[in-house]
C-alpha atoms as a PDB file:
ATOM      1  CA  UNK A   1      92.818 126.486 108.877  1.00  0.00           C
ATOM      2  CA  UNK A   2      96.053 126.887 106.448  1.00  0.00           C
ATOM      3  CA  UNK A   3      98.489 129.402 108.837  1.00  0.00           C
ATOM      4  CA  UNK A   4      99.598 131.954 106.263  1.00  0.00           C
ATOM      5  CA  UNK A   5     102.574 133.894 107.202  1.00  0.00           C
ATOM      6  CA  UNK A   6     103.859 137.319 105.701  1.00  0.00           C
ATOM      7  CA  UNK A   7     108.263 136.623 106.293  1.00  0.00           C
ATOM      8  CA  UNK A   8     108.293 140.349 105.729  1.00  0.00           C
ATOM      9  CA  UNK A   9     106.022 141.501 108.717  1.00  0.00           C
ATOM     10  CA  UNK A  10     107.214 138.736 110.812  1.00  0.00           C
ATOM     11  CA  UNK A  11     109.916 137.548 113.283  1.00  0.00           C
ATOM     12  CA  UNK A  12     110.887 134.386 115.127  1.00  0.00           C
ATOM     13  CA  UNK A  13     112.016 135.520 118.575  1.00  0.00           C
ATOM     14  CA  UNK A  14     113.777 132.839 120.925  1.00  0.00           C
ATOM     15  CA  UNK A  15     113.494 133.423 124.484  1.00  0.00           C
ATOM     16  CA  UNK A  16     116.111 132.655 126.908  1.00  0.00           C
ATOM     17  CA  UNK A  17     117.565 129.880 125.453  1.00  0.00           C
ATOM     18  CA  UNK A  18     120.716 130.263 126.729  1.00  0.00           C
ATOM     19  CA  UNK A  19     123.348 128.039 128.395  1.00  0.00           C
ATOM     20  CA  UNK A  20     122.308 129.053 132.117  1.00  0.00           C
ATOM     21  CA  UNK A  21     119.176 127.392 131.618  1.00  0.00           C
ATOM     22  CA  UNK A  22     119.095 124.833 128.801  1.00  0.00           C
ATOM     23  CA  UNK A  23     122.334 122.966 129.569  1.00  0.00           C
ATOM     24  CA  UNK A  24     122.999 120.598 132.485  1.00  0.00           C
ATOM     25  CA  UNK A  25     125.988 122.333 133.364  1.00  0.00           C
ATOM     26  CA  UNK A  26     124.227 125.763 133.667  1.00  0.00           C
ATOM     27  CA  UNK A  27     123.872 127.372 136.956  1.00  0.00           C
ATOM     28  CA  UNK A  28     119.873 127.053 137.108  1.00  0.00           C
ATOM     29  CA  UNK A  29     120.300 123.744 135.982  1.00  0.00           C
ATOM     30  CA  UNK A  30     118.899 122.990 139.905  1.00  0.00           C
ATOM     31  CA  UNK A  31     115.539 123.959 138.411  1.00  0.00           C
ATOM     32  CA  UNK A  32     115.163 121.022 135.996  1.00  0.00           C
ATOM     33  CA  UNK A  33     114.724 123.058 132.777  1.00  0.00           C
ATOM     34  CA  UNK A  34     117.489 121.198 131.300  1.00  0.00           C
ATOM     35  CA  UNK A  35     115.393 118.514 131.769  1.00  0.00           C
ATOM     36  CA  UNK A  36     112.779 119.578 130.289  1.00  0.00           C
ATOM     37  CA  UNK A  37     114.887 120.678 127.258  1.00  0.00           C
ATOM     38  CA  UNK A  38     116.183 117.153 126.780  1.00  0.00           C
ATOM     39  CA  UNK A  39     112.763 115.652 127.488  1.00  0.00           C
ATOM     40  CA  UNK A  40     110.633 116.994 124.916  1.00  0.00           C
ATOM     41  CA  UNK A  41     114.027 117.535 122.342  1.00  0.00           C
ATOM     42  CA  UNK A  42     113.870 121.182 122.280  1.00  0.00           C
ATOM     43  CA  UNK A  43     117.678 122.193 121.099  1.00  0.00           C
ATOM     44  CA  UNK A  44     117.079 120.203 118.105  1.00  0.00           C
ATOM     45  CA  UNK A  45     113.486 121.704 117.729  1.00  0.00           C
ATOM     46  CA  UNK A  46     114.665 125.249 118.130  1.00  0.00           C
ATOM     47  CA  UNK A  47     117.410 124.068 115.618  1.00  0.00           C
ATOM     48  CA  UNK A  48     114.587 123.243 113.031  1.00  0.00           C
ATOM     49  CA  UNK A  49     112.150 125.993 113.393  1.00  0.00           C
ATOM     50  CA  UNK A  50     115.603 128.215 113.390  1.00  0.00           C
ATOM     51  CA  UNK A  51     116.517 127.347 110.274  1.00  0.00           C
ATOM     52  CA  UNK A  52     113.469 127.368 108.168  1.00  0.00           C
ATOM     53  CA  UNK A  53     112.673 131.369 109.305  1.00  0.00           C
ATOM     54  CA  UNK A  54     115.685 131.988 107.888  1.00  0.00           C
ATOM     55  CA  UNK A  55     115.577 129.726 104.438  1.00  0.00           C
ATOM     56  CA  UNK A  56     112.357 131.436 104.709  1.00  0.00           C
ATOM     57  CA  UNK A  57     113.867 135.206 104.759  1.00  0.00           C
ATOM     58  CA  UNK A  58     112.354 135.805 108.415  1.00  0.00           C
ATOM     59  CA  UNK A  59     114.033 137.470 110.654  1.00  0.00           C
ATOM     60  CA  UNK A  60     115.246 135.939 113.818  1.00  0.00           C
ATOM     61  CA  UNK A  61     115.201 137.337 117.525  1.00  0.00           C
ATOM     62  CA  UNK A  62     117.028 136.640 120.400  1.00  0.00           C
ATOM     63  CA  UNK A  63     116.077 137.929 123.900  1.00  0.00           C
ATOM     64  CA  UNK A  64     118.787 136.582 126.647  1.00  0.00           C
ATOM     65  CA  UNK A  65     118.610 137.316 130.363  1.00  0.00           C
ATOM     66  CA  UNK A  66     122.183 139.455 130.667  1.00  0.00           C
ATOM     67  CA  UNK A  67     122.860 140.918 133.837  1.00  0.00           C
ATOM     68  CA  UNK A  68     126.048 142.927 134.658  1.00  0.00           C
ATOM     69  CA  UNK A  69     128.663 141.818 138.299  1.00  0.00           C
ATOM     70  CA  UNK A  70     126.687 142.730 141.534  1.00  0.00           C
ATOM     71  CA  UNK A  71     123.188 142.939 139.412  1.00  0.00           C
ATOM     72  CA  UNK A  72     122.844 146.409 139.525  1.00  0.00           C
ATOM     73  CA  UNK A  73     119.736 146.001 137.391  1.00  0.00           C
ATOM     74  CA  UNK A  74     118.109 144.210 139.551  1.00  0.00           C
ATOM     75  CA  UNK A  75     118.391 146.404 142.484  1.00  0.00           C
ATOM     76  CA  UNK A  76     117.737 146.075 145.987  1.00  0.00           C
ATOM     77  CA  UNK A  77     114.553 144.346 146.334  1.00  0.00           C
ATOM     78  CA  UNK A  78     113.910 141.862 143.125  1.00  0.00           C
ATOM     79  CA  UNK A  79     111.011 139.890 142.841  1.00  0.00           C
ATOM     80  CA  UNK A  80     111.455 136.472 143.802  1.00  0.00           C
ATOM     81  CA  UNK A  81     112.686 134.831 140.572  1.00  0.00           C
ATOM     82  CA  UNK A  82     115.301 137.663 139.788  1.00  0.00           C
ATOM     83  CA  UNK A  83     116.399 137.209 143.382  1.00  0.00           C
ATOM     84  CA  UNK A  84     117.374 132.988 142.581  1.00  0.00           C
ATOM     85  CA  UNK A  85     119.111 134.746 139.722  1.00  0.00           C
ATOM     86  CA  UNK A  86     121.444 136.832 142.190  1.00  0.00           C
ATOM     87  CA  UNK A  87     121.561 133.404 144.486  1.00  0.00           C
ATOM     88  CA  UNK A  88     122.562 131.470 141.473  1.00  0.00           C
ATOM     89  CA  UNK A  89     125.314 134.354 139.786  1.00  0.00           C
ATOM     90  CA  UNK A  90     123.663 132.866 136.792  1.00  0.00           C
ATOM     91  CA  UNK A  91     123.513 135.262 133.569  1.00  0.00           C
ATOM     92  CA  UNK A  92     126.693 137.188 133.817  1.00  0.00           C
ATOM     93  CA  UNK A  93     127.614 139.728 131.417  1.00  0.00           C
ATOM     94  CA  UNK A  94     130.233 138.053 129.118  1.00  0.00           C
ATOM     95  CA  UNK A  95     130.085 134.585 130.802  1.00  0.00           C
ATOM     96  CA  UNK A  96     129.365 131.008 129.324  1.00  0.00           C
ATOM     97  CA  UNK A  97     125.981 130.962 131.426  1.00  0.00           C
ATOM     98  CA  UNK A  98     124.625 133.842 129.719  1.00  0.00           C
ATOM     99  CA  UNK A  99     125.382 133.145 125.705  1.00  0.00           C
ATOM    100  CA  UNK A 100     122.585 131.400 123.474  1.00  0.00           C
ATOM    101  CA  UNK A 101     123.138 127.746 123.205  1.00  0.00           C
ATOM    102  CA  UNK A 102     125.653 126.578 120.743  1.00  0.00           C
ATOM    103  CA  UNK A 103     122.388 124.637 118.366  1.00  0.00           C
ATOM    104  CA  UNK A 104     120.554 127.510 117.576  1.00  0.00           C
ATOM    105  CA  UNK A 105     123.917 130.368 117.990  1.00  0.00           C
ATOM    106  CA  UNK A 106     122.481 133.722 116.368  1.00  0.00           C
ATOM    107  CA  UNK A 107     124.154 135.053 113.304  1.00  0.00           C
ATOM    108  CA  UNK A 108     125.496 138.400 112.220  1.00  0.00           C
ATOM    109  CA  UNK A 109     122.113 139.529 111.046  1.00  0.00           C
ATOM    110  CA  UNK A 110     119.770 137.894 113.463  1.00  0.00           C
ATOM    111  CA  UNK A 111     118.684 140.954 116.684  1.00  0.00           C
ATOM    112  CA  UNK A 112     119.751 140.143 120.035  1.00  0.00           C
ATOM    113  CA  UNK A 113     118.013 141.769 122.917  1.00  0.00           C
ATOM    114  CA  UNK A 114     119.179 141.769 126.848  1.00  0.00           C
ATOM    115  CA  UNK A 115     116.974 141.910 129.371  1.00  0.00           C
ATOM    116  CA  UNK A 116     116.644 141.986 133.114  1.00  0.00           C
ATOM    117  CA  UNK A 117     113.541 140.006 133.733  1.00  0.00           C
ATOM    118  CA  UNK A 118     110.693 138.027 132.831  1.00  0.00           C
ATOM    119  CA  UNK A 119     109.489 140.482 129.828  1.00  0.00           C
ATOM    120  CA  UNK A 120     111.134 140.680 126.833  1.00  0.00           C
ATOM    121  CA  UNK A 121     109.463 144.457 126.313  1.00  0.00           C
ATOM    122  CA  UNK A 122     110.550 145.739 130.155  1.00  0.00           C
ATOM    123  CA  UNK A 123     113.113 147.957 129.658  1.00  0.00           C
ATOM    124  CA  UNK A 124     114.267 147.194 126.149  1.00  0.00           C
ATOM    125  CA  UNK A 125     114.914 148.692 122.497  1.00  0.00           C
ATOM    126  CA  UNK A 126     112.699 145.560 121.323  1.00  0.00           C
ATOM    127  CA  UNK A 127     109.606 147.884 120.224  1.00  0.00           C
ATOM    128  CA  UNK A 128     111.371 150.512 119.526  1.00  0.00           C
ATOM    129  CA  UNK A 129     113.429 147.946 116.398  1.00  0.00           C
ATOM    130  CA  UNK A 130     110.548 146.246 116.016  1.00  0.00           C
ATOM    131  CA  UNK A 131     108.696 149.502 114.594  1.00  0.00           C
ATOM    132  CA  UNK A 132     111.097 150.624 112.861  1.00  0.00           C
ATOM    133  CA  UNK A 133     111.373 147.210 111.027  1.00  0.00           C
ATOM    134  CA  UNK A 134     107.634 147.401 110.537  1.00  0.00           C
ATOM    135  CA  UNK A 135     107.370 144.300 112.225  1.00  0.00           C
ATOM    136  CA  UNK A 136     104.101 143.008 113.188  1.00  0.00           C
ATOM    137  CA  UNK A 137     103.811 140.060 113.937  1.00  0.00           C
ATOM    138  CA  UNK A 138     106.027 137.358 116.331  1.00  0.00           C
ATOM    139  CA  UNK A 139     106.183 134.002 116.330  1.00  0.00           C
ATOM    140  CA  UNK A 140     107.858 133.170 120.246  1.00  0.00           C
ATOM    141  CA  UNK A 141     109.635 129.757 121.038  1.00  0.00           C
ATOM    142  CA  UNK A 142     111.284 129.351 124.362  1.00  0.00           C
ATOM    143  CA  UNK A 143     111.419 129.085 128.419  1.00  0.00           C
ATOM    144  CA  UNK A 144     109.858 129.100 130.528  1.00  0.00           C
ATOM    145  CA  UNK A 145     106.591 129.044 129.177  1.00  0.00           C
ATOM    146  CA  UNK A 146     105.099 130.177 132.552  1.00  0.00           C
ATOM    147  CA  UNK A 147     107.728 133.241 132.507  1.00  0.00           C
ATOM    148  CA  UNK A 148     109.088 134.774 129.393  1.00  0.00           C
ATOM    149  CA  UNK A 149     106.986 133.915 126.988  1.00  0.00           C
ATOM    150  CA  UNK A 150     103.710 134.726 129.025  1.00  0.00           C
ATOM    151  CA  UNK A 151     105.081 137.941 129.870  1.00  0.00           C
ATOM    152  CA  UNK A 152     106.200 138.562 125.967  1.00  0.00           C
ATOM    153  CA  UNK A 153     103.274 137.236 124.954  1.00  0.00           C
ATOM    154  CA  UNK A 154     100.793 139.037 127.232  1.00  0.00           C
ATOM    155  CA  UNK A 155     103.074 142.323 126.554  1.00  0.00           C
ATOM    156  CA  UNK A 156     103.453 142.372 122.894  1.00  0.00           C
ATOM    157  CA  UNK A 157      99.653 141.648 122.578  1.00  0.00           C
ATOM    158  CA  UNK A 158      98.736 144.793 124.241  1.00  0.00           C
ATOM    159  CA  UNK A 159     101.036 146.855 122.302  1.00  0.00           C
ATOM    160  CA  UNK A 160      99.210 145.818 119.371  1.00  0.00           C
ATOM    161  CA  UNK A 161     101.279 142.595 117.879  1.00  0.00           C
ATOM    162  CA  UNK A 162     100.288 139.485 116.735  1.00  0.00           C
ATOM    163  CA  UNK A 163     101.404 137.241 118.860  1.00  0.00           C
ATOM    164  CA  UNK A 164     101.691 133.615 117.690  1.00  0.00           C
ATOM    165  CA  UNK A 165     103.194 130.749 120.463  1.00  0.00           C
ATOM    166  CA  UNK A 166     104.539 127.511 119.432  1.00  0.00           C
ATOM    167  CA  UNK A 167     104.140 125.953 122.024  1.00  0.00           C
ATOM    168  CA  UNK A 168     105.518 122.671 121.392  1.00  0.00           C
ATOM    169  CA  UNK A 169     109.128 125.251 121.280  1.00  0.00           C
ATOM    170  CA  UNK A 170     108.488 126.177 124.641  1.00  0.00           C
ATOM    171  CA  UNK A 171     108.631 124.201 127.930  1.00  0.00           C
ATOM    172  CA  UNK A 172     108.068 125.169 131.927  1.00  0.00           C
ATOM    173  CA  UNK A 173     109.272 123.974 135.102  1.00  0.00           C
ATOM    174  CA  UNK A 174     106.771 121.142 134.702  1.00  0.00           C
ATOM    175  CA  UNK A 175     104.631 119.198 131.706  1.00  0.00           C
ATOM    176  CA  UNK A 176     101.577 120.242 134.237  1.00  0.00           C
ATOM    177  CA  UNK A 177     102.646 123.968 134.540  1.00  0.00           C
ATOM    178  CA  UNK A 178     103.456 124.254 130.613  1.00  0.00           C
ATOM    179  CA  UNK A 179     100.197 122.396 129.138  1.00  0.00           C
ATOM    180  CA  UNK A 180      97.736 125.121 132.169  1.00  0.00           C
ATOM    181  CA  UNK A 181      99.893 127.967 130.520  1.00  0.00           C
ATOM    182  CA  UNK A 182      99.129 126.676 126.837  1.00  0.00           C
ATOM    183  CA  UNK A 183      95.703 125.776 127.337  1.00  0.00           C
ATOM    184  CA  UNK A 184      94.629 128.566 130.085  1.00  0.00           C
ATOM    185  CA  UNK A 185      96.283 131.708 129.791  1.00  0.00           C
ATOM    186  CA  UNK A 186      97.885 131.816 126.361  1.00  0.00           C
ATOM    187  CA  UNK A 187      95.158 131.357 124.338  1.00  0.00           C
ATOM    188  CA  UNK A 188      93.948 134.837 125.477  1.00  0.00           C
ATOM    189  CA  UNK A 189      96.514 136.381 123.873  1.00  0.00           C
ATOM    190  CA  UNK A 190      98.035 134.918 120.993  1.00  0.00           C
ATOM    191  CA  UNK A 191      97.447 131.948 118.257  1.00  0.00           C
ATOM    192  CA  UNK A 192      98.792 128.409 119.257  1.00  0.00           C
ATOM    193  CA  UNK A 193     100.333 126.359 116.964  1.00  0.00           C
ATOM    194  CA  UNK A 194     103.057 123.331 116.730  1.00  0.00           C
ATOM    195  CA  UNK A 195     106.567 123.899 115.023  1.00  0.00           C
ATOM    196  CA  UNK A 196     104.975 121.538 112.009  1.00  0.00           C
ATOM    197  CA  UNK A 197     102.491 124.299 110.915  1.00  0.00           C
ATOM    198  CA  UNK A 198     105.310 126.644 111.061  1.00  0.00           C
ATOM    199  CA  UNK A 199     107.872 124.637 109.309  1.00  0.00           C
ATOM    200  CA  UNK A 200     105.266 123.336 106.893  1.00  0.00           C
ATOM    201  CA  UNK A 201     103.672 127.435 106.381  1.00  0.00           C
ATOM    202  CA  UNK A 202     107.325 128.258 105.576  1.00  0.00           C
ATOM    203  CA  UNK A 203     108.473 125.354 103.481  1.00  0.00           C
ATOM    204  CA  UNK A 204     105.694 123.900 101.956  1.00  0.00           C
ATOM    205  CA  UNK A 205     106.903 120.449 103.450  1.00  0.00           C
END
């Protein structure tokens, strides 16, 4: 089926893809997402997809992981990823670690969102913007694929959005934990598709 897409209803969000975790030198860089990243190309995918939302007059989304010195929004008792976040000192408010990666940088237009977990809906303006902007459906690339964008995904579907992964964007800890996620759980709650059809729905080529 041809994927159709309305620019004016519609955003591209990018989920954590920031330094910390993409980039060999990042301080969760022990979990082999950079890996991952390199393995499957994904800074040059993100690039591509990136690029064609906005030739395309879609807006672009960033949600990044930013966390302020001593985590006080993470509190006293985190669940068990946020607490190898505190372990690591990895998203720091105004650090390296914590900025998008250089390929896909946002621009002066594009939204950026911080959050404090897994959910890029927990405890954030996104709805809120996303209302206002008469936004209804998102298109989600990122990582992990068994964290941020099931949580997004899952989220956003329940408060009513279209929810549309491509999933060849996203990557997990593991090919084994990314392809369950993609052809398990996901499907429950949003369209898959590849960066092609969206590239292709956008551009014609």
């Amino acid at each position: 089926m041809e994927l159709k897409i309305d620019v004016s209803k519609s955003m591209l969000l990018m989920l954590h893809c920031q330094n910390d975790i993409v980039k060999p030198e990042g301080k969760f860089a022990v979990s082999g997402m950079p890996d991952q990243v390199a393995k499957h190309n994904l800074l040059e995918r993100w690039a591509s997809i990136v690029a064609a939302g906005r030739s395309a007059g879609m807006r672009v989304g960033y949600v990044n992981n930013v966390l302020r010195p001593g985590f006080p929004e993470l509190g006293e008792r985190p669940f068990p990823l946020m607490r190898g976040t505190k372990g690591y000192n990895a998203f720091l408010r105004g650090t390296w670690g914590a900025e998008v990666a250089d390929e896909i940088k946002p621009q002066p237009d594009d939204l950026v969102i911080v959050n404090f977990n897994s959910s890029a809906f927990s405890y954030t303006e996104l709805d809120l913007i996303l209302r206002h902007a008469k936004i209804e459906r998102l298109f989600l690339a990122g990582v992990a694929t068994t964290f941020v964008v099931n949580s997004t995904a899952r989220y956003g579907a329940e408060l009513g959005y279209e929810i549309t992964v491509l999933e060849d964007c996203c990557t997990a800890f593991s090919d084994e934990l990314h392809d369950f996620e993609v052809a398990n759980v996901l499907p429950h709650f949003a369209e898959i598709i590849r960066a092609d059809d969206f590239i292709v729905a956008l551009t014609g080529r």
